[in-house]
N, C-alpha and C. Protein backbone atom coordinates (compact mmCIF):
# COMPACT_ATOMS: atom_id res chain seq x y z
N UNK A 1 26.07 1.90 27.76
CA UNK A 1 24.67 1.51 27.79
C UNK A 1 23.93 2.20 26.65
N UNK A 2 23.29 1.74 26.09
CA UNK A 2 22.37 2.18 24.88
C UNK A 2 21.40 3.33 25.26
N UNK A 3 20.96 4.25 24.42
CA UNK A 3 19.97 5.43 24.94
C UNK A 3 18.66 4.63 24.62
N UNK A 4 18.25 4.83 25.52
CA UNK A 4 16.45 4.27 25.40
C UNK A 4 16.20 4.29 24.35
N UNK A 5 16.08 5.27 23.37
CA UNK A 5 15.44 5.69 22.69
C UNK A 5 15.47 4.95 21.16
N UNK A 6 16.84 4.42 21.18
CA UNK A 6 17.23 3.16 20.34
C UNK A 6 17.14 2.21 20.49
N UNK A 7 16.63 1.47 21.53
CA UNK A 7 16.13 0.86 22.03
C UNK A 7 14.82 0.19 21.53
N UNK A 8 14.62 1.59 21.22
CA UNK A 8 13.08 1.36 20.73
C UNK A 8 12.96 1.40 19.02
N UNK A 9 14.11 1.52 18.23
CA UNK A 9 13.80 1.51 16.93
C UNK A 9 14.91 0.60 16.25
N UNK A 10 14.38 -0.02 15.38
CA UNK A 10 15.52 -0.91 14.91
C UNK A 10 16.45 0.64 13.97
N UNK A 11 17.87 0.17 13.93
CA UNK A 11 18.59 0.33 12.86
C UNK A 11 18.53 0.05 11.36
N UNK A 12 18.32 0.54 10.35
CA UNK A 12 17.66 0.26 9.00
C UNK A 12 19.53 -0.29 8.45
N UNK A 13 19.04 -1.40 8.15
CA UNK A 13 20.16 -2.02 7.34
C UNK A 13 20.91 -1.02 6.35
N UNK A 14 22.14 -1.08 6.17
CA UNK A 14 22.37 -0.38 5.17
C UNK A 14 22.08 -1.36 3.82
N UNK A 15 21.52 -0.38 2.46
CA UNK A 15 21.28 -0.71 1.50
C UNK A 15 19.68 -1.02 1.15
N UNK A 16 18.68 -0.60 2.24
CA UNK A 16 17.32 -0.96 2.60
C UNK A 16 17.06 0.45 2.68
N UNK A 17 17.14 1.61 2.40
CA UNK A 17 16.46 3.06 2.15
C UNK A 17 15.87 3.25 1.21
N UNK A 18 16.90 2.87 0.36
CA UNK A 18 16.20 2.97 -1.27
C UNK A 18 15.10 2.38 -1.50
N UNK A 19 14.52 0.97 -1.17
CA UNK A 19 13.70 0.45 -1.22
C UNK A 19 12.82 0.83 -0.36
N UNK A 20 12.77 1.24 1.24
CA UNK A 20 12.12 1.95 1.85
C UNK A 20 11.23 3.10 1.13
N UNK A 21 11.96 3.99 0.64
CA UNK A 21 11.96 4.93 -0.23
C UNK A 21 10.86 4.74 -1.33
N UNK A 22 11.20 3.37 -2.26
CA UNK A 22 10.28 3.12 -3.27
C UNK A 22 9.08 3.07 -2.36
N UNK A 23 9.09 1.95 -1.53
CA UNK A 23 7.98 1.47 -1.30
C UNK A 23 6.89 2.96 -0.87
N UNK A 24 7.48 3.96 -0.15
CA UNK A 24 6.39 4.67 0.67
C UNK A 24 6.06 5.77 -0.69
N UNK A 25 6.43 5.90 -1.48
CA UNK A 25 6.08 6.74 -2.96
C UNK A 25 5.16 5.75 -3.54
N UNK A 26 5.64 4.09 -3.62
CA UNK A 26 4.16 3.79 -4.33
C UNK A 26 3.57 3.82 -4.03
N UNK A 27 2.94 4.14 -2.53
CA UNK A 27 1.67 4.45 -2.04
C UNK A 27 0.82 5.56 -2.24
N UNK A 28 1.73 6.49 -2.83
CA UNK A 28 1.06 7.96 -3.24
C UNK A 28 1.97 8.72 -2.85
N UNK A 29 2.02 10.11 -4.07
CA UNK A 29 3.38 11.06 -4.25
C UNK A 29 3.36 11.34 -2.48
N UNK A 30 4.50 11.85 -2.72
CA UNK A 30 4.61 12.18 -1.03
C UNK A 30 5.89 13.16 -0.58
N UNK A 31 6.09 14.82 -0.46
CA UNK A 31 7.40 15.52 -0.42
C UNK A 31 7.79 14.90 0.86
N UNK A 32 9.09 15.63 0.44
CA UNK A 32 10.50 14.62 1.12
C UNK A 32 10.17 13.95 2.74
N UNK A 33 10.16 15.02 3.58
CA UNK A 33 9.73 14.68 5.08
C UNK A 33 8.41 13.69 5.43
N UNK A 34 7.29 13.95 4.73
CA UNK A 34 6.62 12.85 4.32
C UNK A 34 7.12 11.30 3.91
N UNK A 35 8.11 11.40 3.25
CA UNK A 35 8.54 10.27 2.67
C UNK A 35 9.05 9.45 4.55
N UNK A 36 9.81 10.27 5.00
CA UNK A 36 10.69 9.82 6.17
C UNK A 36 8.87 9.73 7.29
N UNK A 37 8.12 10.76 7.45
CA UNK A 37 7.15 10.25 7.78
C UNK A 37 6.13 8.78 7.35
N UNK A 38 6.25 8.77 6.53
CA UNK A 38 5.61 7.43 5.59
C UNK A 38 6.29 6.37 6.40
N UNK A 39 7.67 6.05 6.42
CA UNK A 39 8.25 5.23 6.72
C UNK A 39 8.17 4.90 7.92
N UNK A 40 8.11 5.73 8.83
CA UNK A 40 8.06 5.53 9.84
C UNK A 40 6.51 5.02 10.53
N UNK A 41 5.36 5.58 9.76
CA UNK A 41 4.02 4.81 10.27
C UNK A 41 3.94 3.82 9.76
N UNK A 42 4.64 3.59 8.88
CA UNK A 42 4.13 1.57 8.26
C UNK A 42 4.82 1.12 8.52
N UNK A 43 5.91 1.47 9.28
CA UNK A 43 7.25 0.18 10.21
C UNK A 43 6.48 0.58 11.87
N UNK A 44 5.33 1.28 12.29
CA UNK A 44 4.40 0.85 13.34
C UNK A 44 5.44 1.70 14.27
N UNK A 45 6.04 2.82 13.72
CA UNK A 45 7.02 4.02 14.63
C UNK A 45 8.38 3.00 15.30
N UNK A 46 8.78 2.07 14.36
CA UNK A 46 9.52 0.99 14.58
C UNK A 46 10.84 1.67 14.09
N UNK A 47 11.04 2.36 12.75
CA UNK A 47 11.99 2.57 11.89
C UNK A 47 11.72 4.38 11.89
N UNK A 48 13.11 4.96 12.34
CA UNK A 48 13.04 6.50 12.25
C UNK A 48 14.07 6.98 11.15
N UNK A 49 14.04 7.38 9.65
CA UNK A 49 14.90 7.90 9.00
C UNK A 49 15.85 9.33 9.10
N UNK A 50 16.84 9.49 9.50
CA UNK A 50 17.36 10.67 9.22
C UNK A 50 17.31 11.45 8.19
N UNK A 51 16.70 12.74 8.52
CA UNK A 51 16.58 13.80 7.40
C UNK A 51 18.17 13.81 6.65
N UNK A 52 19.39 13.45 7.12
CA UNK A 52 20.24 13.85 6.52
C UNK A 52 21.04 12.26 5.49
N UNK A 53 20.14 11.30 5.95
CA UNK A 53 20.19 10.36 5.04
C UNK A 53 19.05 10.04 3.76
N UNK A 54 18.10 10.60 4.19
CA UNK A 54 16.96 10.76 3.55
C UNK A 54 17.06 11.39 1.66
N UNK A 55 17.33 13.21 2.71
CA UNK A 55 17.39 14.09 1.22
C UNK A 55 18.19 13.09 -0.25
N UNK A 56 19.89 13.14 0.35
CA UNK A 56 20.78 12.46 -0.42
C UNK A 56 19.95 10.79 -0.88
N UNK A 57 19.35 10.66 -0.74
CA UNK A 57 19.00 8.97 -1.25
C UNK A 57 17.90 9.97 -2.12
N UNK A 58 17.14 10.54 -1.59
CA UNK A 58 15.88 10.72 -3.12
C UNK A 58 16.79 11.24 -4.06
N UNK A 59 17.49 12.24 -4.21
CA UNK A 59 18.87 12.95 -5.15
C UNK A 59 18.98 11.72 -5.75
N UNK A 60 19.71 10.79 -5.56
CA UNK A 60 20.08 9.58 -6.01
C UNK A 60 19.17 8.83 -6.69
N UNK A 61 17.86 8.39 -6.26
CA UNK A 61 17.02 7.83 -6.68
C UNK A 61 16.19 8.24 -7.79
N UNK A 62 16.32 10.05 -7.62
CA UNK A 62 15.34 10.85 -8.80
C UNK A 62 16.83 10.45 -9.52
N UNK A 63 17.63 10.71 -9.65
CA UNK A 63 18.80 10.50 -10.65
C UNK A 63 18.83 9.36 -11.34
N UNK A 64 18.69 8.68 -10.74
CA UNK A 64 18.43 7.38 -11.50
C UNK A 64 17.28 7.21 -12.30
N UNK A 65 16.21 8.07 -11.92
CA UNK A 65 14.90 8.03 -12.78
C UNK A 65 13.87 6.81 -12.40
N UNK A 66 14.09 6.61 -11.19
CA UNK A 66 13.35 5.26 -10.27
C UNK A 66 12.49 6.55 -9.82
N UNK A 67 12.10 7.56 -9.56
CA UNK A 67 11.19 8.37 -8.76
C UNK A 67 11.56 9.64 -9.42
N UNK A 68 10.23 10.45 -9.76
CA UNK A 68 10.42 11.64 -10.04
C UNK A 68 9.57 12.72 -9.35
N UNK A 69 9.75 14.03 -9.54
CA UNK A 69 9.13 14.85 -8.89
C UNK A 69 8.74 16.26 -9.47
N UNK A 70 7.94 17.04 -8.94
CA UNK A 70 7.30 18.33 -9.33
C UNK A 70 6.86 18.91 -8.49
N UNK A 71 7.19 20.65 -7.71
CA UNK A 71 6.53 20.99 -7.07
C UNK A 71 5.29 21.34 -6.60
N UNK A 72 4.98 21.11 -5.61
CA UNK A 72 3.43 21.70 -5.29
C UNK A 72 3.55 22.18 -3.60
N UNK A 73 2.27 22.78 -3.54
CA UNK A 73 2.19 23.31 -1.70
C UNK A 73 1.76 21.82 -0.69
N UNK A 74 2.39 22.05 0.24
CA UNK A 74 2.26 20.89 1.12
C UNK A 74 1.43 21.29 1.97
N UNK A 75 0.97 20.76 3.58
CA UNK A 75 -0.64 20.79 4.03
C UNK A 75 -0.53 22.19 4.35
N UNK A 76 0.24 22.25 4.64
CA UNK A 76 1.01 23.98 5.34
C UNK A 76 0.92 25.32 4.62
N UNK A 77 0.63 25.03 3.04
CA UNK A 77 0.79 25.91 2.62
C UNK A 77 2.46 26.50 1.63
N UNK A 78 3.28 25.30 2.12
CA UNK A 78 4.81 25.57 1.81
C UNK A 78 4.79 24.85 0.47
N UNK A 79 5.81 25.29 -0.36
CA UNK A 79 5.97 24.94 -1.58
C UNK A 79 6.92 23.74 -0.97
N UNK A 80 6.65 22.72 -1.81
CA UNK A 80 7.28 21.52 -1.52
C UNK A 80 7.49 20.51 -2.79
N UNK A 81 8.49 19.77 -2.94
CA UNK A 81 8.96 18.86 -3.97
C UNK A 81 8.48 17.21 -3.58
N UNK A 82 7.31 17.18 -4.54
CA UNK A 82 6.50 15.72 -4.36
C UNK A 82 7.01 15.01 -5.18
N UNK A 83 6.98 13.67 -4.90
CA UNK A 83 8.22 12.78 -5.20
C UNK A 83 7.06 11.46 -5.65
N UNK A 84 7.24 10.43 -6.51
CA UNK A 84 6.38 9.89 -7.18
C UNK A 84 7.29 8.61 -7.79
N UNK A 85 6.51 7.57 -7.96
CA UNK A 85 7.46 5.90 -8.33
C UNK A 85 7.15 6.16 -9.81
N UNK A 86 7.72 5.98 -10.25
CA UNK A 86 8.32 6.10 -12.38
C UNK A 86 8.19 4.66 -12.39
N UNK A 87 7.33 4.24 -14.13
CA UNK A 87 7.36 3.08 -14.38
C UNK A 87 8.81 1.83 -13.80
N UNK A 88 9.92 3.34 -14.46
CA UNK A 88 11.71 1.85 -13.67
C UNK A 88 11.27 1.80 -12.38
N UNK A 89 10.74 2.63 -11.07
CA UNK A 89 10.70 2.65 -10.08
C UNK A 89 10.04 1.88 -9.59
N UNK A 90 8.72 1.45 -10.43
CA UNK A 90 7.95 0.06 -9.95
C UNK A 90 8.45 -1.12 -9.83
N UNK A 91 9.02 -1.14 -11.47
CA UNK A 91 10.15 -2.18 -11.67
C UNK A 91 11.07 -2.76 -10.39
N UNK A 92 12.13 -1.36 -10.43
CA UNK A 92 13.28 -1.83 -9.15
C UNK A 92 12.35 -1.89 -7.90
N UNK A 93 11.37 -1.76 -7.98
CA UNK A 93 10.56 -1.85 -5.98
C UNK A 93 10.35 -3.54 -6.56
N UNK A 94 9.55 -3.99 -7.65
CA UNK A 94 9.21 -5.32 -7.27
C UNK A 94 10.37 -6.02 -7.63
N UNK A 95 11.36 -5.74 -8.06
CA UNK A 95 12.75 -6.70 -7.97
C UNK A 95 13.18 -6.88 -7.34
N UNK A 96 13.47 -5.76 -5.95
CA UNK A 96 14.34 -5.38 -4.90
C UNK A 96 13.34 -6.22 -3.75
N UNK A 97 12.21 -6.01 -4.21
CA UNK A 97 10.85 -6.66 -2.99
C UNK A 97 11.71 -8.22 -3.10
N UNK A 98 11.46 -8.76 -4.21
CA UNK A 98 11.61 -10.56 -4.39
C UNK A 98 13.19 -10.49 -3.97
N UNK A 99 13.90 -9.68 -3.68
CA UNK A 99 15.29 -10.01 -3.56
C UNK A 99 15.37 -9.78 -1.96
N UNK A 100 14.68 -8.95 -1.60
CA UNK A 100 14.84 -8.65 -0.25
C UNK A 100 14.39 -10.13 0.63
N UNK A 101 13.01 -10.69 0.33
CA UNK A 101 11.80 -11.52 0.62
C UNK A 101 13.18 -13.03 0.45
N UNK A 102 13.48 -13.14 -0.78
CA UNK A 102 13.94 -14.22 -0.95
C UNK A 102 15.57 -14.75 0.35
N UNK A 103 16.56 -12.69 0.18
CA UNK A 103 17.62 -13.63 1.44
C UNK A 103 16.80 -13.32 2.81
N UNK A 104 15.73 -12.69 3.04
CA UNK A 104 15.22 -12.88 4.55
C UNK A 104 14.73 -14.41 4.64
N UNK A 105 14.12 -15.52 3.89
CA UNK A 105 14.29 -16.28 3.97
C UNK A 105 15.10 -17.37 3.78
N UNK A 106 16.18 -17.12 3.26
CA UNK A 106 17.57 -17.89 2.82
C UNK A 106 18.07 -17.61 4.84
N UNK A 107 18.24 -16.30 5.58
CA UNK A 107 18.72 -16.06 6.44
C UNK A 107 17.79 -16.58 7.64
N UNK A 108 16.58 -16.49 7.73
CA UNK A 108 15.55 -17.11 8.52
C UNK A 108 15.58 -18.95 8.63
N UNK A 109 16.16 -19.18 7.47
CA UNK A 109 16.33 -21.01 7.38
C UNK A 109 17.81 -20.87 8.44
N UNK A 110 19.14 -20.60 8.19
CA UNK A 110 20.30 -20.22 8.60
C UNK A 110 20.31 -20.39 10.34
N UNK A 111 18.92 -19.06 10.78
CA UNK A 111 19.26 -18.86 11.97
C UNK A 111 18.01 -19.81 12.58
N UNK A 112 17.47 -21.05 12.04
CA UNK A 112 16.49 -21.77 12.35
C UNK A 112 17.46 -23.20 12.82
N UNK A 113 18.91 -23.48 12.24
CA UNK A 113 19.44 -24.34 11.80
C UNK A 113 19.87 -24.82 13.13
N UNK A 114 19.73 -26.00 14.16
CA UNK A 114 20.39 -26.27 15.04
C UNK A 114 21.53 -27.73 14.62
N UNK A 115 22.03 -27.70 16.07
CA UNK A 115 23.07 -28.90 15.95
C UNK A 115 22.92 -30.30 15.02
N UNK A 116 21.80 -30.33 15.43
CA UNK A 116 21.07 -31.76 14.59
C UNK A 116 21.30 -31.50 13.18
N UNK A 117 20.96 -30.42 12.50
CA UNK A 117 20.63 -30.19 11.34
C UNK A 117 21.71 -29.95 10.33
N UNK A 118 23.38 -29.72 11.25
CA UNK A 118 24.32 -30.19 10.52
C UNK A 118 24.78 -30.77 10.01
């Protein structure tokens, strides 16, 4: 039986972090836990990221030079690494946006398709 608690949050596709990722940086720099916070209030506490999938994807993403960063103190007072969308990073968010947008509707026609329509 499933734990409640998953129940209540979808599973994030694999290959949909990264873009997660872009998207909650173009809204304004944001250190790491923030980022996984971000995500989670604009999916409406729908989508919960693991801190241990999280860190490793910004690594990746600042590596690539899609997002960069510089420290500063967070609300707390803690020195923290704020993370920010780079001109490529706009780029790959609105490419990845029209690619995402385009098979959710390629897959939305698919699972619309009944007997008749074969």
């Amino acid at each position: 039986m499933a734990d409640k608690s998953q129940d209540k949050q979808t599973e994030i596709l694999q290959g949909t972090l990264d873009l997660l990722i872009l998207k909650a940086v173009s809204l304004g720099p944001l250190h790491g836990y923030g980022v996984l916070l971000r995500i989670q209030q604009i999916s409406g506490e729908e989508l919960v990221i693991q801190q241990g999938s999280l860190y490793p994807a910004l690594y990746r993403l600042e590596h690539q030079g899609v997002i960069a960063s510089e420290w500063g103190d967070s609300e707390n007072n803690r020195r923290a690494k704020y993370y920010r969308l780079t001109a490529a990073g706009k780029r790959r968010l609105e490419a990845e946006t029209e690619k995402w947008n385009r098979m959710a509707g390629i897959i939305a026609g698919i699972l619309r398709t009944t007997p008749e329509n074969v």
